[in-house]
Protein backbone atom coordinates (compact mmCIF):
# COMPACT_ATOMS: atom_id res chain seq x y z
CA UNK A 1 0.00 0.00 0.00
CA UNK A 2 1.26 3.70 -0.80
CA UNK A 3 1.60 6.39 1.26
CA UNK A 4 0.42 9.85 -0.54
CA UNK A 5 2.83 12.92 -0.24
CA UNK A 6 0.38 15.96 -0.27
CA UNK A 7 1.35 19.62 0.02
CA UNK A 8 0.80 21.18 3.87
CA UNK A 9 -1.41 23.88 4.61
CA UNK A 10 0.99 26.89 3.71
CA UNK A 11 0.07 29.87 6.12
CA UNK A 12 -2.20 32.29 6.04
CA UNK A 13 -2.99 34.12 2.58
CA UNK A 14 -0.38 31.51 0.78
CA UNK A 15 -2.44 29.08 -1.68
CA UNK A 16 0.35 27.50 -3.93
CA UNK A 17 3.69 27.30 -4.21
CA UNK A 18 6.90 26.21 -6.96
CA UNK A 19 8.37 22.79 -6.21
CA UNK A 20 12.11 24.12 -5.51
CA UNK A 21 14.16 20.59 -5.85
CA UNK A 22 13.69 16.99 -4.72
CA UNK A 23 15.63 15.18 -2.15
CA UNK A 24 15.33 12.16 -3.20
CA UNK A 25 15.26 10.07 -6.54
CA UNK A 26 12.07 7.39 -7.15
CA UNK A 27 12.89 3.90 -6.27
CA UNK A 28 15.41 5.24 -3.16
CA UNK A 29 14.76 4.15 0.30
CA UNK A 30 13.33 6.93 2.80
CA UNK A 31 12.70 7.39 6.33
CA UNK A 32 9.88 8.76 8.18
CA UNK A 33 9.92 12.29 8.84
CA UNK A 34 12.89 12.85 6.34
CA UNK A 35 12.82 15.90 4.32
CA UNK A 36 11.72 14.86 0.66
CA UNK A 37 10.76 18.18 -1.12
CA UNK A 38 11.77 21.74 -1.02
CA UNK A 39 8.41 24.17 -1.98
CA UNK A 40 9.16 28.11 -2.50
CA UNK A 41 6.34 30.01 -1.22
CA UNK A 42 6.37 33.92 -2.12
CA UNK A 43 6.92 34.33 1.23
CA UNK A 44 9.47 31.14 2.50
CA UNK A 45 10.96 28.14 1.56
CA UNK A 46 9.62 24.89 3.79
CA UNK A 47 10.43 21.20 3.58
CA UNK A 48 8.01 18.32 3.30
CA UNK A 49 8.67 15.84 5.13
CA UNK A 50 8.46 11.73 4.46
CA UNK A 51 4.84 10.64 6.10
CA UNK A 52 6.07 7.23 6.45
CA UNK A 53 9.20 4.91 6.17
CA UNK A 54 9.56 3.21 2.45
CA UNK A 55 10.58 3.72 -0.98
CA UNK A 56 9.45 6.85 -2.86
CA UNK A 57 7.40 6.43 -5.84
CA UNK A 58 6.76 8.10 -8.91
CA UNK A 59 6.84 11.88 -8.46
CA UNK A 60 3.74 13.37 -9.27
CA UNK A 61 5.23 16.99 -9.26
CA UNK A 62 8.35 17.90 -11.21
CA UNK A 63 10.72 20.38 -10.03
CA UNK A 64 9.61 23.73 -11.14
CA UNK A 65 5.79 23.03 -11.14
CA UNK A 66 3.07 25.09 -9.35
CA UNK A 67 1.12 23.25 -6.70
CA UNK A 68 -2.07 24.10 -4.54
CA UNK A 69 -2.60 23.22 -0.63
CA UNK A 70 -2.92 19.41 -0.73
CA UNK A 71 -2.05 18.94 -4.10
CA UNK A 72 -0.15 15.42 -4.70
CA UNK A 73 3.78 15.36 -4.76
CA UNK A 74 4.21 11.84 -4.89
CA UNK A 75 4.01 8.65 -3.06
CA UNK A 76 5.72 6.48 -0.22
CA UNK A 77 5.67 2.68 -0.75
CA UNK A 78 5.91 0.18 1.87
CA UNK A 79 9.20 -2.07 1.44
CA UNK A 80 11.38 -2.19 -1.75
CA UNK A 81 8.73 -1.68 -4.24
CA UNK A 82 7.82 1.16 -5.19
CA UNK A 83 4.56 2.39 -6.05
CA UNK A 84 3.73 4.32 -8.59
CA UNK A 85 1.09 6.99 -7.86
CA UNK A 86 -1.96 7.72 -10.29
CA UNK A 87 -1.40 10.24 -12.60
CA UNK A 88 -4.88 12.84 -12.26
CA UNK A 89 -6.97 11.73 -15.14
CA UNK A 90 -8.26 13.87 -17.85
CA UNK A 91 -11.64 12.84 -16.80
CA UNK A 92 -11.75 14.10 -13.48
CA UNK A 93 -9.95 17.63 -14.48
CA UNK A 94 -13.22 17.93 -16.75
CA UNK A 95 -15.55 16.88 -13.92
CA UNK A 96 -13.53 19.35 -11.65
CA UNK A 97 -14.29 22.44 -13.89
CA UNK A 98 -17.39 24.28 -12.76
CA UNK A 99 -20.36 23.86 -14.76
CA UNK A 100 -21.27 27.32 -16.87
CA UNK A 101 -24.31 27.27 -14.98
CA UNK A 102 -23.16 27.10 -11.67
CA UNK A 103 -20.42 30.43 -12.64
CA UNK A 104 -23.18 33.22 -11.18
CA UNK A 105 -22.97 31.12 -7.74
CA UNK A 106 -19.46 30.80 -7.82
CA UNK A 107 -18.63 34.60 -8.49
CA UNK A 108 -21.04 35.41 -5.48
CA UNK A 109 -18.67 33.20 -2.97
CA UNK A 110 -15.79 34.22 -3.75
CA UNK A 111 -16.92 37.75 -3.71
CA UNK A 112 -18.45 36.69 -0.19
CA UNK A 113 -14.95 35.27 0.65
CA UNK A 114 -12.69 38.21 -0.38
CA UNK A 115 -12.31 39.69 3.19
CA UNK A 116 -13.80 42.54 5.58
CA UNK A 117 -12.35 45.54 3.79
CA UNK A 118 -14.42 43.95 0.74
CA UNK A 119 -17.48 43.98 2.81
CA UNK A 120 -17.58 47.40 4.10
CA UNK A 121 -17.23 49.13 1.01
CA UNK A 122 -20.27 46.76 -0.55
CA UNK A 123 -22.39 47.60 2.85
CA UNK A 124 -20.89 51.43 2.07
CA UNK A 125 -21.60 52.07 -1.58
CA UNK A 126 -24.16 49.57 -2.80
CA UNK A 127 -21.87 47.96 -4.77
CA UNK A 128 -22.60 44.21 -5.41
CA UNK A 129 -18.87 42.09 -5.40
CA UNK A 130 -20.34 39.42 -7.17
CA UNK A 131 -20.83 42.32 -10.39
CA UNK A 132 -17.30 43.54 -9.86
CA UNK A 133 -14.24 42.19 -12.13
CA UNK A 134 -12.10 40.08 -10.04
CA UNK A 135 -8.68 39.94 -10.30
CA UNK A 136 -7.58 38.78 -7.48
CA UNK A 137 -6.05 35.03 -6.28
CA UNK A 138 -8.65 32.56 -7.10
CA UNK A 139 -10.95 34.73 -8.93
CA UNK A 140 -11.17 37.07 -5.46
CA UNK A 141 -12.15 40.68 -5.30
CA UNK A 142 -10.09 42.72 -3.97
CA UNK A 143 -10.50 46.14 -2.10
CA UNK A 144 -8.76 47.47 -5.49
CA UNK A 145 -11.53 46.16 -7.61
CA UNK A 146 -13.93 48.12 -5.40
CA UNK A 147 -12.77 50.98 -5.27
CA UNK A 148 -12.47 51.42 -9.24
CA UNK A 149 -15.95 49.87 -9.88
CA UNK A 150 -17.04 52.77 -7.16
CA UNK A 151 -15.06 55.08 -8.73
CA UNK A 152 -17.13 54.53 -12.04
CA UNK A 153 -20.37 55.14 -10.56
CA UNK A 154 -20.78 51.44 -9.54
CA UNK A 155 -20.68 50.24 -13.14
CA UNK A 156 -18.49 47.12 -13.31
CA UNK A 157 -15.25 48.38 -13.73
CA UNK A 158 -13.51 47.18 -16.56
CA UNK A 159 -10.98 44.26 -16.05
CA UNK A 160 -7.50 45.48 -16.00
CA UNK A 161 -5.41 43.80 -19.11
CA UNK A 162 -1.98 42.04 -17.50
CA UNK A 163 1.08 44.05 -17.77
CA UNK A 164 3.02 42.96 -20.73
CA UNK A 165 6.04 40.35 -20.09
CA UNK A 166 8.92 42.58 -20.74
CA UNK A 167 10.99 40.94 -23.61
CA UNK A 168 14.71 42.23 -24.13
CA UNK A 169 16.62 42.54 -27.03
CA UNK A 170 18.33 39.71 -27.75
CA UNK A 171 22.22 39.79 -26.97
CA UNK A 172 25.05 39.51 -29.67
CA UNK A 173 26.03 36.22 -30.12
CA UNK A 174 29.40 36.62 -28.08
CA UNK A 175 27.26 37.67 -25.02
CA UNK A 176 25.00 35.40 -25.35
CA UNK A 177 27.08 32.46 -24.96
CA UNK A 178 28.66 33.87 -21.64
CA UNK A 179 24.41 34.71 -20.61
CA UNK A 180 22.37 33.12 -18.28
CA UNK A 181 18.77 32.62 -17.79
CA UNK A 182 17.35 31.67 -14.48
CA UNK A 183 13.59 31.82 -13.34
CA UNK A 184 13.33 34.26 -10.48
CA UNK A 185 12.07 32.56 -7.07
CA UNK A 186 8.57 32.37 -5.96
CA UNK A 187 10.16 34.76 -2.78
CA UNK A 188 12.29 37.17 -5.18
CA UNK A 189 9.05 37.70 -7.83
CA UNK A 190 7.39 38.78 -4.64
CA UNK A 191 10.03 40.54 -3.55
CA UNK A 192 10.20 42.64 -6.68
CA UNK A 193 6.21 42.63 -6.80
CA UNK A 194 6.10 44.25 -3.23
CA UNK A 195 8.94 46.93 -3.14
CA UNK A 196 7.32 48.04 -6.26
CA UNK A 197 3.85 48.12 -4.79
CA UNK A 198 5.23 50.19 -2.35
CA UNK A 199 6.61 52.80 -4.12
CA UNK A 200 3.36 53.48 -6.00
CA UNK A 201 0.84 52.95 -3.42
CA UNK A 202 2.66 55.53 -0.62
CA UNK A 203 3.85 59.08 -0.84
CA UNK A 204 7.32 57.97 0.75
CA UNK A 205 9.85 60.56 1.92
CA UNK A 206 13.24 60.19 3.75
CA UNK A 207 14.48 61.79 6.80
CA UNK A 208 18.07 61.45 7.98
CA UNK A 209 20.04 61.92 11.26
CA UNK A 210 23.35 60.31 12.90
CA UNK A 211 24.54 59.05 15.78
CA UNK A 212 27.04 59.18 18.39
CA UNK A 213 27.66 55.20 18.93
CA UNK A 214 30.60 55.84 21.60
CA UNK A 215 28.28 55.21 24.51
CA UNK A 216 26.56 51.96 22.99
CA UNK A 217 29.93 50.85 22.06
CA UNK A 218 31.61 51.62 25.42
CA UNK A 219 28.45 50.19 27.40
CA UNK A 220 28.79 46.98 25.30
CA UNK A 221 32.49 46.11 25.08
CA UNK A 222 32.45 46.31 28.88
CA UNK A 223 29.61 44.14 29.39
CA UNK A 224 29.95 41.72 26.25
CA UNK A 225 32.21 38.60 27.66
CA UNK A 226 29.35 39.09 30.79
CA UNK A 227 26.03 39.36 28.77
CA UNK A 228 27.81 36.11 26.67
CA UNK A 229 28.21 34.19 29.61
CA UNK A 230 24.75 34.63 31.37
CA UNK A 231 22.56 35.00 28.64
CA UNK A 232 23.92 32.15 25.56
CA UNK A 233 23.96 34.93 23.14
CA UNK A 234 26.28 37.63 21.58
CA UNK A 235 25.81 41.44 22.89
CA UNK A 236 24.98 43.45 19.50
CA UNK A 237 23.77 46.41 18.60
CA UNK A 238 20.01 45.37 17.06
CA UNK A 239 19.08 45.09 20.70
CA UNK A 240 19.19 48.72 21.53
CA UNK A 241 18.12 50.01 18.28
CA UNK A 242 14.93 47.54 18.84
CA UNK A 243 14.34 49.08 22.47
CA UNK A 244 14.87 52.99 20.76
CA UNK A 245 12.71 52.59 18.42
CA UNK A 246 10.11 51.01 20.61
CA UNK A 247 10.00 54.02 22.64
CA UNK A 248 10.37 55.98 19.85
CA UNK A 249 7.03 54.51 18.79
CA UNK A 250 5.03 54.63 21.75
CA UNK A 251 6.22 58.50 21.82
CA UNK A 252 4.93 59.21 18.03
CA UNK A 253 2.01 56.31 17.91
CA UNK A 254 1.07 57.26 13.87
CA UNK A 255 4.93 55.69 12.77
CA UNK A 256 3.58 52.02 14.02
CA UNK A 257 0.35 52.75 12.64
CA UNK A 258 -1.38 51.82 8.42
CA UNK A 259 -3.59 53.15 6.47
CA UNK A 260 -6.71 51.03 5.59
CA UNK A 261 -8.90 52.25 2.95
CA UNK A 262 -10.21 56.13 4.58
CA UNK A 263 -9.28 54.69 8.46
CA UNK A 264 -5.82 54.77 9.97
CA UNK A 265 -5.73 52.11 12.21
CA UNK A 266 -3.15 52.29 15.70
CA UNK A 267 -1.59 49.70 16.93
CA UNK A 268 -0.82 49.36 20.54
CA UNK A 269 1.51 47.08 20.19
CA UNK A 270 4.98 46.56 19.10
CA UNK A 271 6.17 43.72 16.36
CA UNK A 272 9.56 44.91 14.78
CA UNK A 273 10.95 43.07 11.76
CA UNK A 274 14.34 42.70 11.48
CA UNK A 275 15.51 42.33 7.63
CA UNK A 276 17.21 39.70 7.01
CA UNK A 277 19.14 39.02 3.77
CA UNK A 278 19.89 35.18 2.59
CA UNK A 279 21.01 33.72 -0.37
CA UNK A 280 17.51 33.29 -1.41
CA UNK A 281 15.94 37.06 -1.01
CA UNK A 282 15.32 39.28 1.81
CA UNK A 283 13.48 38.16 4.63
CA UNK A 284 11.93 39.69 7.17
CA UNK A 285 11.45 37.77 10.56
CA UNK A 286 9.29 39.50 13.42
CA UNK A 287 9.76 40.04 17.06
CA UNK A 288 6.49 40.14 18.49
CA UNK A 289 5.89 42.09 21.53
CA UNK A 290 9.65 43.45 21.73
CA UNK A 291 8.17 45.90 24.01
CA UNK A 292 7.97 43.32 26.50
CA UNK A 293 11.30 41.59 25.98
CA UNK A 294 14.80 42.82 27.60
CA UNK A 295 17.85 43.30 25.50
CA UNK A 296 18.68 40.11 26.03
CA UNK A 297 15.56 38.72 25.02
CA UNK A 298 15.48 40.55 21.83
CA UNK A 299 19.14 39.28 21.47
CA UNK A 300 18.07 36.21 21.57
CA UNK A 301 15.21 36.18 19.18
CA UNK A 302 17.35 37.80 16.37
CA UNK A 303 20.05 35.39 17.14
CA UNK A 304 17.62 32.43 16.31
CA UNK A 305 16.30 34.14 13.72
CA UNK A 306 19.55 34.27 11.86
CA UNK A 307 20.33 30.78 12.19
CA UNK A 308 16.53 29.90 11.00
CA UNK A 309 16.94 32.30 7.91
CA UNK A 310 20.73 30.83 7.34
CA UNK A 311 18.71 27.26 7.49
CA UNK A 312 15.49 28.17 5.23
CA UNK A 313 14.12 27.02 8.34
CA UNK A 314 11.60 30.08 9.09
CA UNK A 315 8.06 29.56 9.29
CA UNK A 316 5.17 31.84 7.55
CA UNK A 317 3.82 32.66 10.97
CA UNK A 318 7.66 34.15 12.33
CA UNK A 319 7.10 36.66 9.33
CA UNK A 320 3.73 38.39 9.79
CA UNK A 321 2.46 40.70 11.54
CA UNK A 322 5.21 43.26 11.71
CA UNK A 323 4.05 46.64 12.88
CA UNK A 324 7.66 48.23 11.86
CA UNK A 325 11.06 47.40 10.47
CA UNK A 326 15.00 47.52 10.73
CA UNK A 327 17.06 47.11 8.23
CA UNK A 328 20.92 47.23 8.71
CA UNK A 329 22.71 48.19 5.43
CA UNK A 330 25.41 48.14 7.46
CA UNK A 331 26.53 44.98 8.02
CA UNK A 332 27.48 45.13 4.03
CA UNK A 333 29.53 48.17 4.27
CA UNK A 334 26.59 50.51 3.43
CA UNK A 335 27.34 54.63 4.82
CA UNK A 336 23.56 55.70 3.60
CA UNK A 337 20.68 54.38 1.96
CA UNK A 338 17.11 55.00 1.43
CA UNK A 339 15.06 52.18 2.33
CA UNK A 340 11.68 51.32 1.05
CA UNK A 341 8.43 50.45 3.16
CA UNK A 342 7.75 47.21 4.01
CA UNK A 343 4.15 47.46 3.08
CA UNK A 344 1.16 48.09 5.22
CA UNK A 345 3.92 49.47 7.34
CA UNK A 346 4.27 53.40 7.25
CA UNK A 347 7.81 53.63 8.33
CA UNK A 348 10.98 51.79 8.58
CA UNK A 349 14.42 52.48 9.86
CA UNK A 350 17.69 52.32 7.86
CA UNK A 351 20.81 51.24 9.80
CA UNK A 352 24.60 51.88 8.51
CA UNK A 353 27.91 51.71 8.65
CA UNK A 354 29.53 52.84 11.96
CA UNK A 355 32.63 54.99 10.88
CA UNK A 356 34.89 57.01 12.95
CA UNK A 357 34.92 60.81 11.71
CA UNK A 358 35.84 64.45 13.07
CA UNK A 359 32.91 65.62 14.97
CA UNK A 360 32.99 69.22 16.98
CA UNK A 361 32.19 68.28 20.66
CA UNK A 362 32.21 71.34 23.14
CA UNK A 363 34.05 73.73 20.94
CA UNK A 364 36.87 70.74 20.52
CA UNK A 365 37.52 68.20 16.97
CA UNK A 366 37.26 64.65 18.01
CA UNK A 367 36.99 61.19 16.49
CA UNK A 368 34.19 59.75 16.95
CA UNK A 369 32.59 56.64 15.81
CA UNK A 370 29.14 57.76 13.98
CA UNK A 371 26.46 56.18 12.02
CA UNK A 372 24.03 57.62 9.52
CA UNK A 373 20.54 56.74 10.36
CA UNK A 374 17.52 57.12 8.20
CA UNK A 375 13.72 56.90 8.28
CA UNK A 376 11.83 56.45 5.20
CA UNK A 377 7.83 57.09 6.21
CA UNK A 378 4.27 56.95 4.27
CA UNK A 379 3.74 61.04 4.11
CA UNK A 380 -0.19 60.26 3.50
CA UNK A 381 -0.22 59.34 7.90
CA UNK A 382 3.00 60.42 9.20
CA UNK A 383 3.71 64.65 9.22
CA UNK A 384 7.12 65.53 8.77
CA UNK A 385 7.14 66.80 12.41
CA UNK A 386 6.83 63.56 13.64
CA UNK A 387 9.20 61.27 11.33
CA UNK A 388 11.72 63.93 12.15
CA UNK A 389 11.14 63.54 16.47
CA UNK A 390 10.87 60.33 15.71
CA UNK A 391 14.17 59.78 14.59
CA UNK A 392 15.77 62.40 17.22
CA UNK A 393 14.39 60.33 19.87
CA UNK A 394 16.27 57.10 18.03
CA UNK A 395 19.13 59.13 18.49
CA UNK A 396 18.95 60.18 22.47
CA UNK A 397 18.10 56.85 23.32
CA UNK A 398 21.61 55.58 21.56
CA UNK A 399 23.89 58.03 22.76
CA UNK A 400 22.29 57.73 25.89
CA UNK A 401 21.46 54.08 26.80
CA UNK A 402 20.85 54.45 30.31
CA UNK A 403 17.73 55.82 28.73
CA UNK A 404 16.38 52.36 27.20
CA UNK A 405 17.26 50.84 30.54
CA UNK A 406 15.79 53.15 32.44
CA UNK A 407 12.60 53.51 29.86
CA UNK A 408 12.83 57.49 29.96
């Protein structure tokens, strides 16, 4: 008797994802719980795992191929056979597609299923969903396809044609020899799909400040080998830019706050993403309730992160929910950037480079080590008055870190 490899539920909001690479070849032995299949999810990469202890069958779903939740992979047979799973018959994809007549009733649940935001601008404008061109996943409306057929008066608003694939001209012959062609990631496409989304959805602006690291520096090369030894984890610096900009935050409450339609909703509560790059895309792991954690704990949590990220090991769930994000340019040698939101979010900080340079300290020249800090922010919710306090307060907590401790 086989054993069916089926894709895992995938998170919330994730319905498919791209078979990365297979672990194993049909007709080699397995055991239970060993990894069989990478999937890439536009969000992270996860492992399937053997169900049972056998011989792995005929795979079902080539590397490269799309797959739904609970679509079949493969198939685990018991001993040194291996069975070869049913290939889905023509028949049943036919019996699968919906009936024409049925399409009215289909349109009206998925329109019923396409979320709150959809519902309060039906109950709002007296628009029916079910009328409105979908073009979201699964033949969804979105809030997008409101709004437009609104926009028109409630008339159906016509469906948006896809963006042309951008075609390049092909290279000369020598190039193209030395050229290579690689389909982007399921994570990288979304990637590229949300940084963009970003930049056309929010009025974004920049605001930039430095810092004076000597006291964070000072504070944590006398306390490092200590910290180390009582807590399991490294003394950084993430853990008192984390604390800053928590109180930071709580100080200017619109910076942890999004925009949702005509509401801006606050958040009284504190998830900070840390960015995190890998070899596979930026990631963005949250610590939830950092306002609640020490130092150390915060140390901690980024300190698993990393080795999760390093792994592919992080779950969907460790990357929602952010209500704000670091990113450190730094670490790769960058002296200023401008980062872009990592949307809802309306702000995020940039991190640098620490560099030693000539400052003017009570009338005198001296060197001191100094890092560029910046704050790109959604100008539709946050007033340049407060992205600019904001980031000063960053900056007193960090040259003054008796202030995180003390929570002043």
């Amino acid at each position: 008797m086989a054993t069916e490899i089926r894709v895992p539920t995938l998170g919330e909001s994730v319905s498919e994802a791209t078979i990365g690479k297979w672990f194993k070849k049909p007709g080699e032995a397995v055991k239970a719980d060993e990894p069989l299949v990478e999937l890439e999810t536009d969000k992270v990469t996860l492992e399937v795992n053997a169900p049972a202890a056998g011989v792995l069958g005929e795979i079902v779903a080539k590397e490269g191929e799309t797959v739904g939740v609970n679509a079949l992979l493969g198939s685990i047979a018991e001993g040194g056979a291996a069975a070869a799973a049913p290939a889905p018959k023509k028949e049943e994809k036919a019996v699968a597609a919906p009936a024409p007549a049925e399409a009215p009733k289909a349109a009206a649940t998925k329109a019923a299923d396409s979320g709150p935001a959809v519902a309060r601008l039906a109950a709002e404008s007296g628009v029916d969903p079910s009328s409105v061109p979908a073009s979201g996943k699964d033949g969804r409306v979105t809030k997008g396809d409101m709004l437009a057929a609104i926009a028109t008066g409630g008339a159906a608003a016509p469906a948006t044609a896809p963006a042309p694939v951008q075609v390049r001209a092909p290279s000369a012959p020598d190039d193209a020899s030395r050229e290579e062609r690689v389909k982007m990631t399921k994570l990288r496409q979304t990637i590229a799909r949300r940084l963009k989304e970003a930049q056309s959805s929010a009025a974004m602006l920049t605001t930039f400040n430095e810092v004076d690291m000597t006291n964070v520096m000072a504070l944590r090369n006398q306390y490092k080998d200590a910290f180390e030894k009582k807590h399991g984890v490294k003394l950084g610096f993430m853990g008192f830019f984390v604390k800053a900009c928590v109180q930071a935050l709580k100080e200017i409450p619109a910076v942890n706050a999004e925009i949702d339609g005509t509401d801006i909703i606050y958040k009284n509560y504190y998830h900070i993403g840390v960015a995190v790059g890998t070899d596979k895309g930026l990631v963005v792991p949250v610590v939830r309730d950092a306002d609640e954690l020490s130092i150390a704990g915060v140390e901690k949590k980024i300190g698993e992160f990393g080795r999760k990220a390093r792994d592919g090991k992080l779950s969907i769930e460790e990357m929602q929910g952010g209500t704000f994000t670091i990113s450190n340019g730094g670490v790769y040698g960058s002296l200023m950037s401008t980062p872009i939101l990592n949307a809802p979010q309306s702000a995020i900080l940039g991190m640098h480079k620490i560099q030693e340079r000539p400052m003017a300290i009570g009338g005198k020249v001296e060197i001191r080590p100094m890092m560029y800090l910046a704050v790109s922010y959604d100008h539709r919710i946050i007033d340049g008055k407060e992205a600019v306090t904001f980031l000063v307060r960053i900056k007193e907590g960090l040259e003054d870190p008796a202030r995180l401790v003390l929570d002043l």
